[in-house]
N, C-alpha and C. Protein backbone atom coordinates (compact mmCIF):
# COMPACT_ATOMS: atom_id res chain seq x y z
N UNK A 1 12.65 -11.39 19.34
CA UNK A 1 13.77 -11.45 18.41
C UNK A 1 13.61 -12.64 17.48
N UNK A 2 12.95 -13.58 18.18
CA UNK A 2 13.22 -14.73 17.43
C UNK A 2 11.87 -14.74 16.24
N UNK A 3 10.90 -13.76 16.60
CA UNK A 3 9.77 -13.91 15.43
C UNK A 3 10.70 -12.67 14.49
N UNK A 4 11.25 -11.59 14.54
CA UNK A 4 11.66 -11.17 13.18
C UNK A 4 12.39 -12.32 12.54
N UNK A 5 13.48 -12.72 13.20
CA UNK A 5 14.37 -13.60 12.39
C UNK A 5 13.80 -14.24 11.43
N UNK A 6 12.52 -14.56 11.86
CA UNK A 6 11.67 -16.13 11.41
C UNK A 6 11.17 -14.98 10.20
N UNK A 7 10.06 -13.82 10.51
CA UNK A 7 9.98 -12.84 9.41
C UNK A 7 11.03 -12.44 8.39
N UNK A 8 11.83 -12.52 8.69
CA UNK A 8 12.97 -11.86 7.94
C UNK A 8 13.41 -13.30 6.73
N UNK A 9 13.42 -14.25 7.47
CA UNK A 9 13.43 -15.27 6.59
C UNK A 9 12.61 -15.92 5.66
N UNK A 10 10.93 -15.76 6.12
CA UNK A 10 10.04 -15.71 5.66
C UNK A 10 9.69 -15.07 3.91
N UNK A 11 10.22 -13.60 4.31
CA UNK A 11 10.03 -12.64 3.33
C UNK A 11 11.45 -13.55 2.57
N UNK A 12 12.09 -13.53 2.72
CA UNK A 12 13.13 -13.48 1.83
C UNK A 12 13.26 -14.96 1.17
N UNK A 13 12.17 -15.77 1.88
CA UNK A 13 11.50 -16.76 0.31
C UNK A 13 10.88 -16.17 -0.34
N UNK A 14 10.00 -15.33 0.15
CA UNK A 14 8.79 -14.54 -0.73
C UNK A 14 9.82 -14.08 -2.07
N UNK A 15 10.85 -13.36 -1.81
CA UNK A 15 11.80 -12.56 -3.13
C UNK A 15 12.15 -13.92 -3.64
N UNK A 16 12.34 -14.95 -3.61
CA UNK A 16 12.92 -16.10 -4.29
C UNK A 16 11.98 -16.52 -5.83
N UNK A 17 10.59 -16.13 -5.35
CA UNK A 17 9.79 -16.37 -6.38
C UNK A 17 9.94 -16.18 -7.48
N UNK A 18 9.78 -16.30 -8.71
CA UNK A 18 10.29 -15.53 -10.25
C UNK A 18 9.49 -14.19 -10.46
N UNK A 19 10.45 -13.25 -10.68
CA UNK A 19 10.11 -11.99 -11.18
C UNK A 19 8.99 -11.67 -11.92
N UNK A 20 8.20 -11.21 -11.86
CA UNK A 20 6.96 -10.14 -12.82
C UNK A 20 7.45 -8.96 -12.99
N UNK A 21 7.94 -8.75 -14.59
CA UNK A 21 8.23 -7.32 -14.81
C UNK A 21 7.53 -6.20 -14.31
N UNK A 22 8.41 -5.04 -14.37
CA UNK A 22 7.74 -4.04 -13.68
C UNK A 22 6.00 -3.42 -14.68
N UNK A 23 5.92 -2.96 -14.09
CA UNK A 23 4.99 -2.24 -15.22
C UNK A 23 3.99 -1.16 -14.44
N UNK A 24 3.44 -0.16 -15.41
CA UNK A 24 2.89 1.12 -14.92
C UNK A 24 1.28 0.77 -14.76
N UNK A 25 0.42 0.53 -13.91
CA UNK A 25 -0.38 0.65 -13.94
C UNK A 25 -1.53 1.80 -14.01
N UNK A 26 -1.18 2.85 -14.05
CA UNK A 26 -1.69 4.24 -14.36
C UNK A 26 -3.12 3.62 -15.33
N UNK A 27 -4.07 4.53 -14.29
CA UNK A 27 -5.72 4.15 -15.15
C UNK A 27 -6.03 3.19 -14.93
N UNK A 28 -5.40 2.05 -14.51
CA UNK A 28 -6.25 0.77 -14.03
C UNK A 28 -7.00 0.30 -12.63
N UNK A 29 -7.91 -0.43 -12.27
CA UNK A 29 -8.78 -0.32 -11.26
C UNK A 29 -7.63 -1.15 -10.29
N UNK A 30 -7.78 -0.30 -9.13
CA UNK A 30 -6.66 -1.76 -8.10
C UNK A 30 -7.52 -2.87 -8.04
N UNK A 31 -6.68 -4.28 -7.94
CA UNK A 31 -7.56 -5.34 -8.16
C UNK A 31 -8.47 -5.33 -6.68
N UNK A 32 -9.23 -5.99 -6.33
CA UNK A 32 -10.16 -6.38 -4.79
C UNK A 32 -9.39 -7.30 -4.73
N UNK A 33 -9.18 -7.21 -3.17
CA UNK A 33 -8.10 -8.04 -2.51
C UNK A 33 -8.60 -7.97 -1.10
N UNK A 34 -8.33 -9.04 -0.46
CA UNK A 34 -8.67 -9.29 1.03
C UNK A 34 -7.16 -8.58 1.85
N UNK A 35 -7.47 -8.04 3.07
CA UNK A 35 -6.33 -7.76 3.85
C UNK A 35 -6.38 -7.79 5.19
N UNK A 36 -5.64 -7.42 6.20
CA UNK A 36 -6.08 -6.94 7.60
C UNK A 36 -5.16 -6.73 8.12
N UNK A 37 -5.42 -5.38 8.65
CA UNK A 37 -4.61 -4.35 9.43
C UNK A 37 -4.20 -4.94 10.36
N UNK A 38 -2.76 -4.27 10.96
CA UNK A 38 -1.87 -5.05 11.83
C UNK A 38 -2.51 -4.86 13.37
N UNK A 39 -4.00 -4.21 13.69
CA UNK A 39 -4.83 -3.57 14.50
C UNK A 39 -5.81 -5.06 14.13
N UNK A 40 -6.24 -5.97 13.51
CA UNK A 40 -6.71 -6.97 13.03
C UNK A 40 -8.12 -6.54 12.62
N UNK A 41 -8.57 -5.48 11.77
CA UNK A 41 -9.54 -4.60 11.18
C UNK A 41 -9.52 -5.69 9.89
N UNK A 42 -10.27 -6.23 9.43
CA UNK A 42 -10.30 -6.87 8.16
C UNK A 42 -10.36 -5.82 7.44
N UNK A 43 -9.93 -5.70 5.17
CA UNK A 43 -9.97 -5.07 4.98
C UNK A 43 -10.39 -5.22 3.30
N UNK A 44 -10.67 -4.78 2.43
CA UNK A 44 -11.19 -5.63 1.41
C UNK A 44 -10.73 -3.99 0.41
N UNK A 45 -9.58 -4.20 -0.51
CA UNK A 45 -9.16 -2.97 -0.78
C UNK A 45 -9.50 -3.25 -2.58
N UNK A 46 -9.85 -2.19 -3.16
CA UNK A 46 -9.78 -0.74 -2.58
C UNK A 46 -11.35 -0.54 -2.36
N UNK A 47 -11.86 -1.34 -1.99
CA UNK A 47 -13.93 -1.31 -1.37
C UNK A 47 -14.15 -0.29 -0.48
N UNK A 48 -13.25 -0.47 0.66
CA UNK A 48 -13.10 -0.05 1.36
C UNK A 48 -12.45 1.57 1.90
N UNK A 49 -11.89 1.94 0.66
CA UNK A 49 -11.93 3.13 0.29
C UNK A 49 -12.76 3.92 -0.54
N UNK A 50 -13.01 3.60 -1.16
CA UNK A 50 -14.19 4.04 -2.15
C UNK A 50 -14.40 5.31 -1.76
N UNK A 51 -15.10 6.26 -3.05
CA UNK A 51 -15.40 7.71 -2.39
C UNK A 51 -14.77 9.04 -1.80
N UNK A 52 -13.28 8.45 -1.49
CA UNK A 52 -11.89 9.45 -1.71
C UNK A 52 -11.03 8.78 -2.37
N UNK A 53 -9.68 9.80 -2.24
CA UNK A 53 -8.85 9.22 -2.91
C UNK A 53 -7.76 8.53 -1.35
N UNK A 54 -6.85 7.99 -1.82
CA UNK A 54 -5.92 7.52 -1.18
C UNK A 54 -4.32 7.03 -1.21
N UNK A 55 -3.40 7.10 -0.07
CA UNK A 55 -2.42 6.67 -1.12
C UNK A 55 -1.81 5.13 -0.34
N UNK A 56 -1.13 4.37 -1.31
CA UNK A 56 -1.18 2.79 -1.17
C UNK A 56 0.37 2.65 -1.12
N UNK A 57 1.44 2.04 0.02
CA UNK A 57 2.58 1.98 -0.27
C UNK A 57 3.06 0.94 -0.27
N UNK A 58 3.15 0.18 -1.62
CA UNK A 58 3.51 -1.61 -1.30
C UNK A 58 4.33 -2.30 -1.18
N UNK A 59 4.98 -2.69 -0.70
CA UNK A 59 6.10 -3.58 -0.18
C UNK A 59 6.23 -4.91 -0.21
N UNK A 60 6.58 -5.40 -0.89
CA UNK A 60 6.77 -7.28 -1.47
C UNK A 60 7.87 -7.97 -0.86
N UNK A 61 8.98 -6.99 0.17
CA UNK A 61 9.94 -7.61 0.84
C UNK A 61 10.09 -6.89 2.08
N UNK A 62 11.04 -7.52 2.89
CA UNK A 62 11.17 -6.39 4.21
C UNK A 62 12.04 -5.14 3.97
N UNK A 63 12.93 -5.23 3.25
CA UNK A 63 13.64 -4.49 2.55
C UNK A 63 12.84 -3.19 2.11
N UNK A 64 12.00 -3.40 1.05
CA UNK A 64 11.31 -2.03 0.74
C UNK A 64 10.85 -1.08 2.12
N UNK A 65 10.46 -1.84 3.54
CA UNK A 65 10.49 -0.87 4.38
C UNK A 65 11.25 0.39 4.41
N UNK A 66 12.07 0.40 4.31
CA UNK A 66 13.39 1.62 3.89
C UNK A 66 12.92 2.47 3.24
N UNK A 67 12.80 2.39 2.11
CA UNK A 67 11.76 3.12 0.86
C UNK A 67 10.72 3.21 1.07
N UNK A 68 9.73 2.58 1.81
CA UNK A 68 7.91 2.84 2.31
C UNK A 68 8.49 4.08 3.63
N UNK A 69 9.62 4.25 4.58
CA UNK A 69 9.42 4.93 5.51
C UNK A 69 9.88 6.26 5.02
N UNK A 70 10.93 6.25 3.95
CA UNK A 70 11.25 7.53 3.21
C UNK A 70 9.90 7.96 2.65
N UNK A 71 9.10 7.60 1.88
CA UNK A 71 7.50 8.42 1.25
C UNK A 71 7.11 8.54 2.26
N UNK A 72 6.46 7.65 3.17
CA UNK A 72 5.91 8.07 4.50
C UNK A 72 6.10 9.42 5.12
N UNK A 73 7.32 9.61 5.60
CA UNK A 73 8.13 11.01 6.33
C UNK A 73 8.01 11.88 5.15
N UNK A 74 8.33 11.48 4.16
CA UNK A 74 7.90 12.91 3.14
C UNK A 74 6.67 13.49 2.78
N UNK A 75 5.72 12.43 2.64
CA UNK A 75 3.79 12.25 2.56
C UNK A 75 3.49 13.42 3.67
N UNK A 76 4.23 12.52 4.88
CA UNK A 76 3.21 13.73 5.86
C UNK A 76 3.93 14.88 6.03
N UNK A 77 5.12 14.82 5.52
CA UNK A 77 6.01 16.44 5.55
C UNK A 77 5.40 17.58 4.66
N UNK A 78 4.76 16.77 3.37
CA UNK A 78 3.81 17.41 2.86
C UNK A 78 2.55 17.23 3.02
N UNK A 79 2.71 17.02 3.97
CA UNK A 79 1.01 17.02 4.37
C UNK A 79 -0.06 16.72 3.58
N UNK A 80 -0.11 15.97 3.00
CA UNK A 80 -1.02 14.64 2.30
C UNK A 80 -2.03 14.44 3.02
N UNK A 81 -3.08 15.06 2.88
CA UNK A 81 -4.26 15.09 3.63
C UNK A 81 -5.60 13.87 3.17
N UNK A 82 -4.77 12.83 2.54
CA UNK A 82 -5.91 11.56 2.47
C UNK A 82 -5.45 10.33 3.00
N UNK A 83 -5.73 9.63 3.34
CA UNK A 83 -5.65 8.19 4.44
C UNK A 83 -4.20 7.60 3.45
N UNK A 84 -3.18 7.17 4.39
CA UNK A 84 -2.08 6.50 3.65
C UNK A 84 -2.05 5.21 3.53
N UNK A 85 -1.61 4.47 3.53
CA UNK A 85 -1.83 3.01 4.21
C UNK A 85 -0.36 1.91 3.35
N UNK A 86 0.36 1.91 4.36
CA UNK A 86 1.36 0.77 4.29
C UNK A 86 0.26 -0.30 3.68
N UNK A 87 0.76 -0.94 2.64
CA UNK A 87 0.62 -2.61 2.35
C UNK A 87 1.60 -3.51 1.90
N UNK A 88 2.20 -4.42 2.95
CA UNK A 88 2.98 -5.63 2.79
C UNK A 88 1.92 -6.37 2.42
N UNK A 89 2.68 -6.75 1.27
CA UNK A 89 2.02 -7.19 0.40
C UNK A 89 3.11 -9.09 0.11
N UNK A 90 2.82 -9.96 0.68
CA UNK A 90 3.30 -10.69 0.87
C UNK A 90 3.05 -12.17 0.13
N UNK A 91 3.56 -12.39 -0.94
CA UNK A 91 3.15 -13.44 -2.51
C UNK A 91 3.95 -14.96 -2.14
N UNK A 92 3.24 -15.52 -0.65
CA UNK A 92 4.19 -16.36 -0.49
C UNK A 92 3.18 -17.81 0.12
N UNK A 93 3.22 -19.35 -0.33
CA UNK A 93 2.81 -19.44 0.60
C UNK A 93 2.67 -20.15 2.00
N UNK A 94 3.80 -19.96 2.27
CA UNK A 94 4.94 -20.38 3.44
C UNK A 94 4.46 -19.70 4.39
N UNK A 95 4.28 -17.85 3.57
CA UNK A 95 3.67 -16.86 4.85
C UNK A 95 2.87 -16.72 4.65
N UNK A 96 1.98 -16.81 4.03
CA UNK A 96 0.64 -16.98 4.12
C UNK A 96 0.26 -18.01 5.55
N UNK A 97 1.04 -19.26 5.34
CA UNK A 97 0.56 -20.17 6.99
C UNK A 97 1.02 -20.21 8.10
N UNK A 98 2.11 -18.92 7.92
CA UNK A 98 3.13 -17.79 8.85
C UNK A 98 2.82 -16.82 9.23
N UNK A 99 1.27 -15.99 8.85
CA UNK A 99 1.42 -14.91 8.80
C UNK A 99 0.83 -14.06 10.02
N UNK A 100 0.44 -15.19 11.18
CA UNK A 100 0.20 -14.36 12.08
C UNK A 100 1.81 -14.47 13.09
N UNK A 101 2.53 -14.80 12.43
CA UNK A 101 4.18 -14.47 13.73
C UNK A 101 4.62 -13.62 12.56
N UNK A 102 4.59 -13.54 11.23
CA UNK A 102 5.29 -12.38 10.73
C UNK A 102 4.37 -10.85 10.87
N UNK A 103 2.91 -11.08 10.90
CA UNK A 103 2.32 -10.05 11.84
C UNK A 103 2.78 -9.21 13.09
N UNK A 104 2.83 -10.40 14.07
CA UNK A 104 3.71 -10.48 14.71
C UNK A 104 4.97 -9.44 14.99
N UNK A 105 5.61 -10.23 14.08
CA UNK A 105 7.20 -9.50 13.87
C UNK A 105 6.59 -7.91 13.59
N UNK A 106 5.98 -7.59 12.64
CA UNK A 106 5.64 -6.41 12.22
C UNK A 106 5.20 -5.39 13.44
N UNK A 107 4.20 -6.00 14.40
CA UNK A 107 3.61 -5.30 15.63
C UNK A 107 5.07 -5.09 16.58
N UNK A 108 5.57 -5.32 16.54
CA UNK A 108 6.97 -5.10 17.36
C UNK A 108 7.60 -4.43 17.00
N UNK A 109 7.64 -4.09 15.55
CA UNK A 109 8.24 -2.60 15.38
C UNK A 109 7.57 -1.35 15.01
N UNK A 110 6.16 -1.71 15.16
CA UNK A 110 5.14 -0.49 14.27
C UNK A 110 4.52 -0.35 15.79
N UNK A 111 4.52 1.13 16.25
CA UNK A 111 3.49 1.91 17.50
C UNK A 111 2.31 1.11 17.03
N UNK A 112 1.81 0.76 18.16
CA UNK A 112 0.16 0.33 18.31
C UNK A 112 -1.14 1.62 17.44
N UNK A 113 -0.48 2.79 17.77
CA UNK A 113 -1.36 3.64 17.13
C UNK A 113 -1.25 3.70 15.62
N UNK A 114 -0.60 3.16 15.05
CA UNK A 114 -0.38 3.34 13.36
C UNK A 114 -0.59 1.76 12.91
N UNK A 115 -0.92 0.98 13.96
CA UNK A 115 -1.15 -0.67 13.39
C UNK A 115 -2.58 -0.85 12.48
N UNK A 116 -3.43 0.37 12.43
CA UNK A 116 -4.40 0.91 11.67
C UNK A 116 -4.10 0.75 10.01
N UNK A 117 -3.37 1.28 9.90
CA UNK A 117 -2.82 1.46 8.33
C UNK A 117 -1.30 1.23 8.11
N UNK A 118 -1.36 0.04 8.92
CA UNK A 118 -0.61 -1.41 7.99
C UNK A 118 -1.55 -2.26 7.53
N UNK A 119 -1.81 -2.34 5.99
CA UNK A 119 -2.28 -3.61 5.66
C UNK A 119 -1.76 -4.86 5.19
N UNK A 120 -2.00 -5.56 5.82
CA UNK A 120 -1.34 -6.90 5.26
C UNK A 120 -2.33 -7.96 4.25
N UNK A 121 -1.70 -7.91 3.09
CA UNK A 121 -2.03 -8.88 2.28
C UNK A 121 -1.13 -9.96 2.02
N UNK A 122 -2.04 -11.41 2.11
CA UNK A 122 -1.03 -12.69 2.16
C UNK A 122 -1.95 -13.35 0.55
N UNK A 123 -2.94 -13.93 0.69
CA UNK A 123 -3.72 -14.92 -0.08
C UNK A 123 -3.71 -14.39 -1.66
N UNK A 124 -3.89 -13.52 -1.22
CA UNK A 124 -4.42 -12.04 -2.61
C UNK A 124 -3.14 -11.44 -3.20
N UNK A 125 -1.99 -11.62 -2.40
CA UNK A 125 -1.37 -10.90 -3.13
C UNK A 125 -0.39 -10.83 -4.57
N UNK A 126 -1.01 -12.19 -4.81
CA UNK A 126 -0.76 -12.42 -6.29
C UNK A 126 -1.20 -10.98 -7.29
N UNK A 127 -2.21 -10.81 -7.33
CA UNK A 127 -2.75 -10.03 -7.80
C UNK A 127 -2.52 -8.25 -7.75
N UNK A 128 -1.72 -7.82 -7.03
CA UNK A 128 -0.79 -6.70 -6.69
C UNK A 128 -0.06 -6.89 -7.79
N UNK A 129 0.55 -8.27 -7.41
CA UNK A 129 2.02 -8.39 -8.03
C UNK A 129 2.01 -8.17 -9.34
N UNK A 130 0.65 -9.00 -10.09
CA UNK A 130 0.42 -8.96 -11.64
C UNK A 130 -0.09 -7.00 -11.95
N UNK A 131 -0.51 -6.38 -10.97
CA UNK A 131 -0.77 -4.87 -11.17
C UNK A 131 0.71 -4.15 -11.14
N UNK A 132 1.67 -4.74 -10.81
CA UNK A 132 2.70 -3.53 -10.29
C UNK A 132 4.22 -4.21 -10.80
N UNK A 133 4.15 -5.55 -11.00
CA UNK A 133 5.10 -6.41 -11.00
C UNK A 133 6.08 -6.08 -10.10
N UNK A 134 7.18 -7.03 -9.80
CA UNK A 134 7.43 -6.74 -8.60
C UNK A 134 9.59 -7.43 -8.92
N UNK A 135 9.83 -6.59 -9.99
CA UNK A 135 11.50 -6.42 -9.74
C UNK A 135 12.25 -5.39 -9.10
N UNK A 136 12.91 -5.09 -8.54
CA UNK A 136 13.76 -4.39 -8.13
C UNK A 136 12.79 -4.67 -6.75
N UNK A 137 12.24 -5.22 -5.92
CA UNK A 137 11.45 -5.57 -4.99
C UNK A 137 11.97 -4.30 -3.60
N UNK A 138 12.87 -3.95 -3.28
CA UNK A 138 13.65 -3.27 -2.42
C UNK A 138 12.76 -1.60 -2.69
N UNK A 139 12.38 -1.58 -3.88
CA UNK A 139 11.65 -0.12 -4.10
C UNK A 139 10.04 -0.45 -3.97
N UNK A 140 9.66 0.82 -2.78
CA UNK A 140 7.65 0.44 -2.53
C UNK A 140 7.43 1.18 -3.85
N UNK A 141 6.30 0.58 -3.90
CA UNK A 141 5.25 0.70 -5.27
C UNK A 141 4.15 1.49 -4.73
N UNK A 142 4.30 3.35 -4.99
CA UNK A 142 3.48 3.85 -4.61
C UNK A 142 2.05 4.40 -5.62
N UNK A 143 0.88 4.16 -5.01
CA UNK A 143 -0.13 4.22 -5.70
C UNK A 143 -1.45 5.09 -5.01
N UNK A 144 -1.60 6.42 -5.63
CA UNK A 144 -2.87 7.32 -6.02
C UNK A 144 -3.84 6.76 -6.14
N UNK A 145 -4.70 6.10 -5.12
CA UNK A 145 -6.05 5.57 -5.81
C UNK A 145 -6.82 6.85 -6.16
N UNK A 146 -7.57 7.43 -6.53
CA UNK A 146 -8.92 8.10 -7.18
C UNK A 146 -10.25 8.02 -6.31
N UNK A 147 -11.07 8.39 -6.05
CA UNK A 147 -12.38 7.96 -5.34
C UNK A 147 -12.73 6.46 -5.93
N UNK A 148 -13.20 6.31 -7.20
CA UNK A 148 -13.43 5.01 -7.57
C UNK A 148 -12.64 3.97 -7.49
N UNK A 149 -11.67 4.04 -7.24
CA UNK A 149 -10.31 3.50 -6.82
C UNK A 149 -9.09 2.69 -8.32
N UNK A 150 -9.26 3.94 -8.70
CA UNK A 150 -8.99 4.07 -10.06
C UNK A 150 -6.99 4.01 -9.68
N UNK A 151 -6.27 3.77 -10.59
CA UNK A 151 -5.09 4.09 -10.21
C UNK A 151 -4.47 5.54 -10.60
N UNK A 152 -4.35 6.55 -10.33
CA UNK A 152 -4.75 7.96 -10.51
C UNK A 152 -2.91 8.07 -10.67
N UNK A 153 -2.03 7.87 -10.20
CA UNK A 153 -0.88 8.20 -10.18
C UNK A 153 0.11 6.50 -9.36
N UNK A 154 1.13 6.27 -9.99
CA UNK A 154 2.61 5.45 -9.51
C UNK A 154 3.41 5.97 -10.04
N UNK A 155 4.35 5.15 -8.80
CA UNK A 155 5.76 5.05 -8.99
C UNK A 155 6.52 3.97 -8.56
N UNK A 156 7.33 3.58 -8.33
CA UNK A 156 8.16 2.07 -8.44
C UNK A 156 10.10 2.46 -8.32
N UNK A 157 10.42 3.93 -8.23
CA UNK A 157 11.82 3.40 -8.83
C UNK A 157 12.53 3.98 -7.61
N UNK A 158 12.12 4.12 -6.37
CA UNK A 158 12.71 5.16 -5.21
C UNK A 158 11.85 6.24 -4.75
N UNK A 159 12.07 6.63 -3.66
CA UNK A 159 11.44 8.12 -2.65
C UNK A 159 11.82 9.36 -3.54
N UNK A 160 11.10 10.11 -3.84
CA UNK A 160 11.66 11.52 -4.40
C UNK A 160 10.96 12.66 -3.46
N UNK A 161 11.59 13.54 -2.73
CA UNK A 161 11.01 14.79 -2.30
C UNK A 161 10.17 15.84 -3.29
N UNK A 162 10.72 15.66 -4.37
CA UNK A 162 9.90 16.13 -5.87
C UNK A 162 8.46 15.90 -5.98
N UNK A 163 8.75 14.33 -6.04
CA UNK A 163 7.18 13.32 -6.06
C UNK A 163 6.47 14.02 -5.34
N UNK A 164 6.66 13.60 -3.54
CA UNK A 164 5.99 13.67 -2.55
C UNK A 164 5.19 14.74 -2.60
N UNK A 165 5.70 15.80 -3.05
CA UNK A 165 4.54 17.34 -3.57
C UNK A 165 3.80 16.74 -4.34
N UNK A 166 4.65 16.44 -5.76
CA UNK A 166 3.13 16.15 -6.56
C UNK A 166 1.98 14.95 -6.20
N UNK A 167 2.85 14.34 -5.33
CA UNK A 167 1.28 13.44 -5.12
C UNK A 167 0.19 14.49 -4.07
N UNK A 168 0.98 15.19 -2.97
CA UNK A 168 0.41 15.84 -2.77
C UNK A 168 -0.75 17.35 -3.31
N UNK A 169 0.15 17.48 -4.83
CA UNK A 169 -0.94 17.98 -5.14
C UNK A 169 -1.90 17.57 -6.05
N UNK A 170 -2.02 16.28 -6.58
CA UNK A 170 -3.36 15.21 -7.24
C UNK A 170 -4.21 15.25 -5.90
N UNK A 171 -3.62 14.66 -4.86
CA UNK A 171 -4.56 14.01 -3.76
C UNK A 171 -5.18 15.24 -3.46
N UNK A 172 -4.88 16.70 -3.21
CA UNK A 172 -5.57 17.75 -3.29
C UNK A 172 -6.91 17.97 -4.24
N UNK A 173 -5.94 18.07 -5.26
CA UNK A 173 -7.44 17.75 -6.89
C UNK A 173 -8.15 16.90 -6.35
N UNK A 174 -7.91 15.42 -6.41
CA UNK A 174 -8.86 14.42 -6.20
C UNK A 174 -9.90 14.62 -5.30
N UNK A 175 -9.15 15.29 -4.05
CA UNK A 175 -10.17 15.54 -3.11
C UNK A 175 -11.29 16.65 -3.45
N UNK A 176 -10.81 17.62 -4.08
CA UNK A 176 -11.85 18.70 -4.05
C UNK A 176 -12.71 18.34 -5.20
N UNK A 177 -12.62 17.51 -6.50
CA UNK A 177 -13.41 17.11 -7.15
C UNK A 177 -14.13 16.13 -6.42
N UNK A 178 -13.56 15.44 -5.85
CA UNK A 178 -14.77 14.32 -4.68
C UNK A 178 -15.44 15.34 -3.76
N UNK A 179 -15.22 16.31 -3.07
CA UNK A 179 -15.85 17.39 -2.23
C UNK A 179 -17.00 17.65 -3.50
N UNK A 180 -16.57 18.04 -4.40
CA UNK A 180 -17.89 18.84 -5.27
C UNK A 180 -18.46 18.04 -5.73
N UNK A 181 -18.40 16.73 -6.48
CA UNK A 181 -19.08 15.59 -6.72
C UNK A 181 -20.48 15.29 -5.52
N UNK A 182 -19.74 14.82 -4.20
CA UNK A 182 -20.93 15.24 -3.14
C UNK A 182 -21.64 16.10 -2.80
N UNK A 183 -21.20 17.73 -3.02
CA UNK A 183 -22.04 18.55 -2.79
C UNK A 183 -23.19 18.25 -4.18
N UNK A 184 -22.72 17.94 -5.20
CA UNK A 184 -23.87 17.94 -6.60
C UNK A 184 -24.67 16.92 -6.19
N UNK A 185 -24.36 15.64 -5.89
CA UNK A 185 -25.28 14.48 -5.53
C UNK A 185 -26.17 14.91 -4.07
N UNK A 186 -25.86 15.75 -3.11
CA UNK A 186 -26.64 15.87 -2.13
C UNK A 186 -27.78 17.29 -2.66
N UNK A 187 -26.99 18.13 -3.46
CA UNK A 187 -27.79 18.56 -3.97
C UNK A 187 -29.39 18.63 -5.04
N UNK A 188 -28.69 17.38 -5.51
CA UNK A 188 -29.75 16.68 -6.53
C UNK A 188 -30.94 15.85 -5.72
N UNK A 189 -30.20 15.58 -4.52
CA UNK A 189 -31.41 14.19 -3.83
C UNK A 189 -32.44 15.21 -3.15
């Protein structure tokens, strides 16, 4: 109990910081950023995806949890068949030298089996922030990477059951143009 509290307080210096307007990043490369899964998998994004597509749900406060678990339950209701991955994305740096008890805090409410795809970014996550800006902080910043890890599709303003199809049906496209992309390159070698 006493490490959320400390999390909960943590984050909510993180929101104290001054605002970065919102903004659409559509077409731009996600920046490379260091991370590691709440499973302690280091993670170096979007490198580490490369070669499919994927979808990215970011969270700059504890608050947006709310809104990351609404896409979540809708993602897999539509069955979103490419790797999801929570990222608390955390622009602080208080928690940054906190961040293994707000880890912590996090493993205490996330099943051991999904501590996989939580990523946590602390050092780096400046650089989210300047991709996505980060007002209305309470809404996740959801993001379509592309195989190249292109930004293929966002959103920023709330969960829509609407959305959740259509991302589901890009991440479809994406995939089957990455399916045929490999069949041409294995074909060629």
């Amino acid at each position: 109990m006493k490490s959320l509290v400390l999390c909960a307080v943590v984050l909510s210096l993180a929101s104290c910081s001054s605002p970065t307007p919102n903004r659409d990043p559509l077409g731009e490369r996600f920046p490379s950023v260091e991370g590691e899964a709440l499973d302690g998998t280091p993670f170096r994004l979007p490198e580490d995806l490369l070669g499919a597509p994927a979808v990215l749900l970011v969270g700059y406060v504890q608050r947006t949890q709310f809104d990351i678990d609404r896409w979540l339950l809708g993602l897999l209701q539509a069955e979103v068949a490419v790797p999801i991955y929570e990222v608390p994305t955390i622009d602080s740096l208080v928690a940054t030298q906190l961040k293994g008890t707000i880890d912590d805090g996090m493993r205490a409410g996330i099943p051991e089996e999904d501590w996989s795809a939580v990523v946590t970014v602390y050092g780096d996550a400046d650089a989210i922030v300047e991709l996505t800006g980060n007002e209305r902080p309470q809404n996740a910043r959801v993001l379509v990477l592309d195989p190249s890890g292109q930004v293929a599709w966002f959103h920023d303003r709330g969960y829509s059951a609407r959305l959740a199809l259509e991302v589901r049906g890009l991440t479809d496209d994406l995939s089957a143009a990455s399916d045929r992309e490999a069949a041409r390159e294995a074909g060629a070698g």
